[in-house]
Protein backbone atom coordinates (compact mmCIF):
# COMPACT_ATOMS: atom_id res chain seq x y z
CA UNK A 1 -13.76 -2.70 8.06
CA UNK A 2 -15.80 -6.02 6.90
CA UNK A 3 -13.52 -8.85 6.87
CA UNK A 4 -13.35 -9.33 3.43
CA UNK A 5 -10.79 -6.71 3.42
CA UNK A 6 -10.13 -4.52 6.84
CA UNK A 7 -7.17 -2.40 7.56
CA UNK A 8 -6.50 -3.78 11.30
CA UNK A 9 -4.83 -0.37 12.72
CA UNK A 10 -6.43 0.60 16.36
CA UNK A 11 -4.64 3.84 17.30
CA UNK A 12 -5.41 6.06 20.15
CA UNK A 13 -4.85 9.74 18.35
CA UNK A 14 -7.63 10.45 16.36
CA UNK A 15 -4.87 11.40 13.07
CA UNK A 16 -2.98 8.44 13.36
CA UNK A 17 -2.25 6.45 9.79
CA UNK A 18 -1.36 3.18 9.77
CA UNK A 19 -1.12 0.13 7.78
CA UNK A 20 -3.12 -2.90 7.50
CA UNK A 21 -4.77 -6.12 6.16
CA UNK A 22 -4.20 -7.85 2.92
CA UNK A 23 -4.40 -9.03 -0.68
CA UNK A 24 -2.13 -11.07 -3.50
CA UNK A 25 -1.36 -13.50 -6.59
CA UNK A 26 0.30 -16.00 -8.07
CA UNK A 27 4.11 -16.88 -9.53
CA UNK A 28 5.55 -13.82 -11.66
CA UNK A 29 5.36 -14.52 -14.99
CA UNK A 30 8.76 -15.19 -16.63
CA UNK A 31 10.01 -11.75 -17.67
CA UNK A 32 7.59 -10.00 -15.63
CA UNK A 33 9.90 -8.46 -13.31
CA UNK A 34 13.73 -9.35 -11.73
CA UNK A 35 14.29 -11.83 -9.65
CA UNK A 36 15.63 -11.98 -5.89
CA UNK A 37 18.90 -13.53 -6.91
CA UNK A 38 20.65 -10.22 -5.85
CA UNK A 39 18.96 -9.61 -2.63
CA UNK A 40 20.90 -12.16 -0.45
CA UNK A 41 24.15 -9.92 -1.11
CA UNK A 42 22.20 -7.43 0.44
CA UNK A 43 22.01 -4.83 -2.92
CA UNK A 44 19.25 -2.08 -2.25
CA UNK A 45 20.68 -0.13 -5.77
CA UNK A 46 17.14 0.93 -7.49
CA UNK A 47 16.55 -0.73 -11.18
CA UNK A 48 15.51 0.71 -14.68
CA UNK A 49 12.40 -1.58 -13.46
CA UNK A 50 11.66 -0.52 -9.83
CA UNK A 51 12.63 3.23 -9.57
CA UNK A 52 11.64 3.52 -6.36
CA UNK A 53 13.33 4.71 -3.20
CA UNK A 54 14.80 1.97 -0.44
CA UNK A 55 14.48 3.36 2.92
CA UNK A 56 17.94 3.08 4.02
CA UNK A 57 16.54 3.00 7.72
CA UNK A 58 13.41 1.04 7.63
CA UNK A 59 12.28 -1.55 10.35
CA UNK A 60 13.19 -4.25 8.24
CA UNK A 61 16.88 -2.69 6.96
CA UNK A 62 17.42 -1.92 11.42
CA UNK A 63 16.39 -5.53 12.07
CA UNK A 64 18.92 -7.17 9.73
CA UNK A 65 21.73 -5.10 11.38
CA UNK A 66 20.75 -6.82 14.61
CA UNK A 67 20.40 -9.97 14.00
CA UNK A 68 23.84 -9.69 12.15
CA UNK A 69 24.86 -8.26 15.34
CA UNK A 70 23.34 -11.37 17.15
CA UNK A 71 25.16 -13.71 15.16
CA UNK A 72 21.19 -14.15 13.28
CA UNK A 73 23.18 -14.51 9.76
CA UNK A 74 21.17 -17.08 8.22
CA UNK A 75 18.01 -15.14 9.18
CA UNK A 76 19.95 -11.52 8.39
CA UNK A 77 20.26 -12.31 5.04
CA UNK A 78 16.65 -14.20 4.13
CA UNK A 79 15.45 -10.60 5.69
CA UNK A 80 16.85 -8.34 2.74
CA UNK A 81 14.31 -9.58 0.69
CA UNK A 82 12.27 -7.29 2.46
CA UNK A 83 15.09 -4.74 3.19
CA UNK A 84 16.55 -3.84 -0.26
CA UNK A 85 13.31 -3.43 -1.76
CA UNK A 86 11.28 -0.33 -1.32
CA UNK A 87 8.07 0.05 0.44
CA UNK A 88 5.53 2.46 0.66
CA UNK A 89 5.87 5.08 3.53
CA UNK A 90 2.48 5.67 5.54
CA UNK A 91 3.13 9.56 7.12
CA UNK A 92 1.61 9.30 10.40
CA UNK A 93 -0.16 11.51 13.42
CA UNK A 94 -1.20 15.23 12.32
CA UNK A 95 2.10 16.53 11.24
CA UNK A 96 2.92 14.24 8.25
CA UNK A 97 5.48 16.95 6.38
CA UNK A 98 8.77 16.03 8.48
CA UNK A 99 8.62 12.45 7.41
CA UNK A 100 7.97 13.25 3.81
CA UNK A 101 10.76 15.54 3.33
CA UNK A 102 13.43 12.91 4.94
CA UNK A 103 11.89 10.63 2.76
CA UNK A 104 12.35 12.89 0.00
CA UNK A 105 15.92 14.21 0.84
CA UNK A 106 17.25 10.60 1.35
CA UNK A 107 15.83 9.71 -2.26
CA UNK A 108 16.91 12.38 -3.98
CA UNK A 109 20.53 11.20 -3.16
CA UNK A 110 19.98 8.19 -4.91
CA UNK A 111 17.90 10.16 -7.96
CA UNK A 112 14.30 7.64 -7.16
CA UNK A 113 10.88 8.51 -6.67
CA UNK A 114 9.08 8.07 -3.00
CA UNK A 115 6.29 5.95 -2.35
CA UNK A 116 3.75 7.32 -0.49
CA UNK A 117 -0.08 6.35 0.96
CA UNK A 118 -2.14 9.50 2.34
CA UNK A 119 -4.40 7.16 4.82
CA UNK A 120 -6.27 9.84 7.25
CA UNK A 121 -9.32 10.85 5.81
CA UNK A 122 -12.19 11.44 8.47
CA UNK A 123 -14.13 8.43 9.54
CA UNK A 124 -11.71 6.43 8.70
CA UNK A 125 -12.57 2.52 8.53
CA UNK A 126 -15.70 2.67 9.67
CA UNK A 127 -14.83 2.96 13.49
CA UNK A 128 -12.87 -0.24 13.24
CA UNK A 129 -9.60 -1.42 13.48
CA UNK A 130 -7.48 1.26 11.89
CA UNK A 131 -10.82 4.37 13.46
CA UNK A 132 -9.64 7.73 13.30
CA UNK A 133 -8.45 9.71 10.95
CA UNK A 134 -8.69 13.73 10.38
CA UNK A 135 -11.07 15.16 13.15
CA UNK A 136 -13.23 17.28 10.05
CA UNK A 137 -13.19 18.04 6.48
CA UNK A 138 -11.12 21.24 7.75
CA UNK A 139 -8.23 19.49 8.97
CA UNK A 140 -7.93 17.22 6.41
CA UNK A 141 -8.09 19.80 3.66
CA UNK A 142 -4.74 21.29 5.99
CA UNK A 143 -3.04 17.93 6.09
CA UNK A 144 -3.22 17.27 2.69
CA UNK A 145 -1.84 20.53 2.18
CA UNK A 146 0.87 19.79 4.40
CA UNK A 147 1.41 16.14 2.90
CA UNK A 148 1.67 17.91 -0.74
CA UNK A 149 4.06 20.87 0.38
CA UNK A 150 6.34 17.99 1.98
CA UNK A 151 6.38 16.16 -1.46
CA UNK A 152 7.03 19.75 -3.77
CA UNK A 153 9.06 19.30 -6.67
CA UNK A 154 10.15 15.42 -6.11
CA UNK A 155 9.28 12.98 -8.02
CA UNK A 156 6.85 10.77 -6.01
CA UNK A 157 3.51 8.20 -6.14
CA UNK A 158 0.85 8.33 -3.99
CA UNK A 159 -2.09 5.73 -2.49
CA UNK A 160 -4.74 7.59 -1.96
CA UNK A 161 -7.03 6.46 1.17
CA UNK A 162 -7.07 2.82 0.98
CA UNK A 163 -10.76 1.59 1.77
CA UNK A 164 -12.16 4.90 1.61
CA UNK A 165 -14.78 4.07 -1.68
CA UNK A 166 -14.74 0.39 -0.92
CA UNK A 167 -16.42 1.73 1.98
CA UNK A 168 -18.72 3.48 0.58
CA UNK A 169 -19.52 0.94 -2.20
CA UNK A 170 -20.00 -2.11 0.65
CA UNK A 171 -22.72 0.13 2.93
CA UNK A 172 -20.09 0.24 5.59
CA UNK A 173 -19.76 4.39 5.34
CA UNK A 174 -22.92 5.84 6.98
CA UNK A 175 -25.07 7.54 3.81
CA UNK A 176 -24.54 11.00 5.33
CA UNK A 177 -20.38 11.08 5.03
CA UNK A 178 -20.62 9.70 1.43
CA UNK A 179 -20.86 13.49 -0.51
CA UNK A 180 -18.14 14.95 2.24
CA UNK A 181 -15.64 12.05 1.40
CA UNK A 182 -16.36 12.15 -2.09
CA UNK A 183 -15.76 16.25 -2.20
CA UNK A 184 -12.09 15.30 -0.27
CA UNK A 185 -10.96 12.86 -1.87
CA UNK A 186 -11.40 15.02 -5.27
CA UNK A 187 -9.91 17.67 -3.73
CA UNK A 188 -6.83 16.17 -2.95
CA UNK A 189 -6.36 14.41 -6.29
CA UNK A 190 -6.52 18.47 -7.56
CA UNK A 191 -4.25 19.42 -4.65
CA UNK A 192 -1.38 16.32 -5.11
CA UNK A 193 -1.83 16.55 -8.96
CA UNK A 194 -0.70 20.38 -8.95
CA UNK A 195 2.83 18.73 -8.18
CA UNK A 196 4.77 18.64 -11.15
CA UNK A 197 5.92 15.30 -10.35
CA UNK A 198 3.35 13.44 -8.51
CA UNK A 199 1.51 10.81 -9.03
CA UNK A 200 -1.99 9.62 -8.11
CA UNK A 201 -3.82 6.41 -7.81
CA UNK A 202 -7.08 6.26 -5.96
CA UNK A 203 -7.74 2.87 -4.02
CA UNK A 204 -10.26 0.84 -5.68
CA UNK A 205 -10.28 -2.00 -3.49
CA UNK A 206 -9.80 -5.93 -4.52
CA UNK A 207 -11.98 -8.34 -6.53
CA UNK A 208 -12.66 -10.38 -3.34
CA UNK A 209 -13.67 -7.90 -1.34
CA UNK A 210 -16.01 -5.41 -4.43
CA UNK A 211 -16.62 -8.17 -6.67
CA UNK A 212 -18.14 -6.49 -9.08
CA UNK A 213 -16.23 -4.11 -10.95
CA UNK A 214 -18.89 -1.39 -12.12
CA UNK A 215 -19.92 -0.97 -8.41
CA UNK A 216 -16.30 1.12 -8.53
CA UNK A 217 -17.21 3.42 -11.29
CA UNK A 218 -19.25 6.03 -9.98
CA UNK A 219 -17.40 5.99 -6.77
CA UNK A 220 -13.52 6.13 -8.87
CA UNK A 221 -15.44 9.05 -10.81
CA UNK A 222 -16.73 11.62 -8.48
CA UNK A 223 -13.38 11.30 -6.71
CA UNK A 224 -11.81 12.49 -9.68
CA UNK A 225 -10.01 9.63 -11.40
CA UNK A 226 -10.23 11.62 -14.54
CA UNK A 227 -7.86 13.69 -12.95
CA UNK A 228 -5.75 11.51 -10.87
CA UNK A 229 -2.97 8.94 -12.91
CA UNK A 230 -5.23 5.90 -12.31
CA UNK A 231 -6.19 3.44 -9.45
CA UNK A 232 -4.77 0.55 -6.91
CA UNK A 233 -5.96 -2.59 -6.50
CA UNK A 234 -5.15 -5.27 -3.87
CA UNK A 235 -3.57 -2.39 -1.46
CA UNK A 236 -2.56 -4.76 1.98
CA UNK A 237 -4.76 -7.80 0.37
CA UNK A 238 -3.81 -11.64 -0.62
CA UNK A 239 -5.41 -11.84 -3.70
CA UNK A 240 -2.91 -13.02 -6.94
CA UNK A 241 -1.60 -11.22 -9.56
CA UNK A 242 -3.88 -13.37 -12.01
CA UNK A 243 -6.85 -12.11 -10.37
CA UNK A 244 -6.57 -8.71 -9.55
CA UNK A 245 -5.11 -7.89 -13.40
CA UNK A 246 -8.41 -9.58 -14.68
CA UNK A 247 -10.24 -7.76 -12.20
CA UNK A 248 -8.28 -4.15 -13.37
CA UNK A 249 -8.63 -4.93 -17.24
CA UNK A 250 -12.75 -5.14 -16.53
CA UNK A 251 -12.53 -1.70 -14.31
CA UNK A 252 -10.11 0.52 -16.88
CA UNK A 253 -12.06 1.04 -19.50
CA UNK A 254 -15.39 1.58 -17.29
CA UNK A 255 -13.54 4.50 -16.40
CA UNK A 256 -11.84 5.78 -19.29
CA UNK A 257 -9.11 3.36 -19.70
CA UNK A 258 -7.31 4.51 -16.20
CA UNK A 259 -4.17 3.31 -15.36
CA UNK A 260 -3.67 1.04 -12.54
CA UNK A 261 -0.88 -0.47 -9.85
CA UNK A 262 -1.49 -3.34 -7.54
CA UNK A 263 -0.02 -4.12 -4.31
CA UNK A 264 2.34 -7.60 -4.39
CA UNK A 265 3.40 -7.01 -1.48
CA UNK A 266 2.43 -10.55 0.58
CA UNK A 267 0.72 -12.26 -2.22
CA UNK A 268 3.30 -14.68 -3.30
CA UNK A 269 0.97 -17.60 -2.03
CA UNK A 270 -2.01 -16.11 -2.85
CA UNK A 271 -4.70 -15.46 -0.12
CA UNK A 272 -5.86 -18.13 2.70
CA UNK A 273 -7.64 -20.88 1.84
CA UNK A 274 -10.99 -22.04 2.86
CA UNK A 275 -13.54 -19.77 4.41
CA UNK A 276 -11.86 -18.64 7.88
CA UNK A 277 -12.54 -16.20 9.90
CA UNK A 278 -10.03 -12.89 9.57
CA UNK A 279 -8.53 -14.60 6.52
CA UNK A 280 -7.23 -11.08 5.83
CA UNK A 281 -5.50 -10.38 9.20
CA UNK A 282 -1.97 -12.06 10.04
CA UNK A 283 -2.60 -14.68 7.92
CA UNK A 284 -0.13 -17.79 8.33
CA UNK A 285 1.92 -19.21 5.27
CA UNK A 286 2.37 -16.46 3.43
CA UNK A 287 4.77 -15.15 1.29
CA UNK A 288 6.26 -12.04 -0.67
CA UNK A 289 5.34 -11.04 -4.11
CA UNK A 290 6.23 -9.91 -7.08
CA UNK A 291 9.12 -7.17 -6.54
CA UNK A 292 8.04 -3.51 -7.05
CA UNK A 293 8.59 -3.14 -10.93
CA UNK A 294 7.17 -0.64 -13.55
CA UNK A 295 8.02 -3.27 -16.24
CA UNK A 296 4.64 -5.24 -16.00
CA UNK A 297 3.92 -6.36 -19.73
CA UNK A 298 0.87 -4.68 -19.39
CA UNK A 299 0.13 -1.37 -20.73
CA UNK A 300 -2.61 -0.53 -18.34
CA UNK A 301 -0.73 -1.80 -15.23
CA UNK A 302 1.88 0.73 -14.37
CA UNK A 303 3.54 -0.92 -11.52
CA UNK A 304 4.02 -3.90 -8.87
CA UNK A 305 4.40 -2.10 -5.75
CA UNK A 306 4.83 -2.90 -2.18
CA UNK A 307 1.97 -0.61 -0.66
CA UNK A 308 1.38 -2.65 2.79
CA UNK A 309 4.66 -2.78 4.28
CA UNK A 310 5.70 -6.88 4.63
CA UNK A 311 6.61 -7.57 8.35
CA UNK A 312 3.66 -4.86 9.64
CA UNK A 313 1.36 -6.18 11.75
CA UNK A 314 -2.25 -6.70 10.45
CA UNK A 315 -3.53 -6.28 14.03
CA UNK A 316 -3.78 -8.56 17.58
CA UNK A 317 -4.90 -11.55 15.63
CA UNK A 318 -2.93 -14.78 15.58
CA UNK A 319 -0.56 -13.39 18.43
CA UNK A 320 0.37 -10.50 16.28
CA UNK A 321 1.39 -6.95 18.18
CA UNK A 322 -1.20 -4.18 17.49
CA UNK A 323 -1.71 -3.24 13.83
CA UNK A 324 1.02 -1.12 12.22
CA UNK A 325 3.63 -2.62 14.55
CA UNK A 326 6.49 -4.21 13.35
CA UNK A 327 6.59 -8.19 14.04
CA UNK A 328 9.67 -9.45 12.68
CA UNK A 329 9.02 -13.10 12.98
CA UNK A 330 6.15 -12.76 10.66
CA UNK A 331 8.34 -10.42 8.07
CA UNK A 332 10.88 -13.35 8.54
CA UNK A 333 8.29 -15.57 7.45
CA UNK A 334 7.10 -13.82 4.29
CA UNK A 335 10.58 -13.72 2.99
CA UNK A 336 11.70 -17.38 3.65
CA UNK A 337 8.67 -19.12 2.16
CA UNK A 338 9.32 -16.01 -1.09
CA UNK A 339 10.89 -18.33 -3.99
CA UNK A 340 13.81 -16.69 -5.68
């Protein structure tokens, strides 16, 4: 990916999803969604306003039982601003289904909906960072079969493909993949949208990285927004809340007044200043965003969701581990510089 907005994920298998880079906004706006004040008794209860599932065991929920075991209180608690709030899940390797259906068992006990990104289509990112993806159109078609069987009758969201039309849109996706990713991607809108309780946003990007809103349109179409619930903005990007819902009320109605979510969930300072290199990957003096909430004020926004998972690695850069990994100083980070 360019650096304007690159999912940093080098894996060795060749179906491997991961996570990566970044987007954001500024301050909430009063009333726009609850506040953090219950987080440092360590509540993970979902809300009328974020009915999403809380991974019980996520890296973030193991790492505050160790540092409580270390003694780490201080730092324990400043962590479950990360760990009571839920995050999207990113299946990963071939087999995605097991995952899902933990996922979807665990939440069902609590009566939420799962957040999920399907991130493996084939030439993934260009060859970059996050390279790899489904070896052919075949096994894709399969593992989006197998990602939609997992789901089956529970309620759930999904990303689909981050970057994939960006890429397209910014020359990065060689000309001769562009009908082949197109065909897929409306193929599994049709395939995750014959769940009865599924929901589907198709990445769009972020106004810093496609700039221009009606570059998006054409792309959003043939992949089948008409069919799908909408699309996401800002998915593992800086840029603020401000920006991104300007940028979303100029792409809706281009494409028939689609819904849209964006991704809060390391935008609480906004992105990097000045014009440095790999603002996007690991970038220091950040913070979290708004909290995943449907209750927006905004008819056409849906949601704030968490859709990069805070804490993940962006990739090697800045002394970070490999993309994906968790790196709990950073996550540490995000959540003490988050304001309450």
């Amino acid at each position: 990916m360019s650096g304007r907005r690159i999912f940093p994920v080098l894996t060795a298998a060749v179906l491997t999803a991961t996570l990566a880079a970044g987007c954001s906004s500024p301050s909430p706006r009063s009333g726009d969604a609850p506040t953090d004040a219950g987080l440092v008794r360590g509540e993970a209860a979902p809300s009328a306003t974020s009915p999403y599932w809380v991974d019980p065991n996520s890296d973030a929920a193991r790492q505050v039982r160790t540092w409580e075991k270390q003694g780490r209180t201080e730092d324990a608690k400043t962590l479950k601003r990360i760990s009571t709030r839920p995050v999207a899940d990113w299946p990963r390797g071939d087999q995605p289904a097991a995952g899902i259906r933990n996922a979807v068992r665990s939440a069902a006990k609590t009566d939420t909906s799962v957040l999920l990104v399907a991130y493996n289509i084939p030439h993934r990112d260009c060859g970059a960072y996050s390279a790899g993806g489904a070896a052919d159109a075949g096994f894709y078609r399969w593992w989006i079969g197998e990602f939609a069987d997992a789901i089956g009758r529970a309620p759930a969201t999904v990303i689909l493909e981050p970057d994939a039309l960006p890429h397209i849109v910014d020359g990065c996706t060689p000309a001769e993949n562009h009908d082949e990713r197109f065909m897929l991607l409306s193929e599994a809108v049709d395939t995750l949208k014959k769940l009865p309780r599924t929901k589907v946003y198709l990445d769009a990007g972020n106004p810093d990285w496609i700039n221009d809103p009606s570059k998006m349109v054409e792309p959003l179409k043939r992949a089948g927004i008409d069919r799908a619930d909408g699309f996401a903005l800002n998915v593992a990007n800086f840029q603020t809340n401000a920006t991104v819902r300007s940028y979303g009320a100029r792409l809706s109605p281009l494409v028939g007044g689609a819904h849209y979510v964006i991704d809060t969930s390391r935008n609480g300072n906004g992105p990097l200043s000045g014009d440095r290199a790999e603002a996007w990957c690991n970038p220091p003096g950040r913070a979290l965003g708004t909290p995943p909430t449907t209750r927006t004020g905004d008819d056409g926004l849906d949601a704030y969701l968490w859709i990069k998972r805070p804490g993940d690695s962006d990739g090697t850069c800045r002394g970070g581990p490999s993309a994906g990994t968790w790196w709990p100083d950073y996550a540490l980070g995000l959540a003490t510089r988050t304001k309450p």
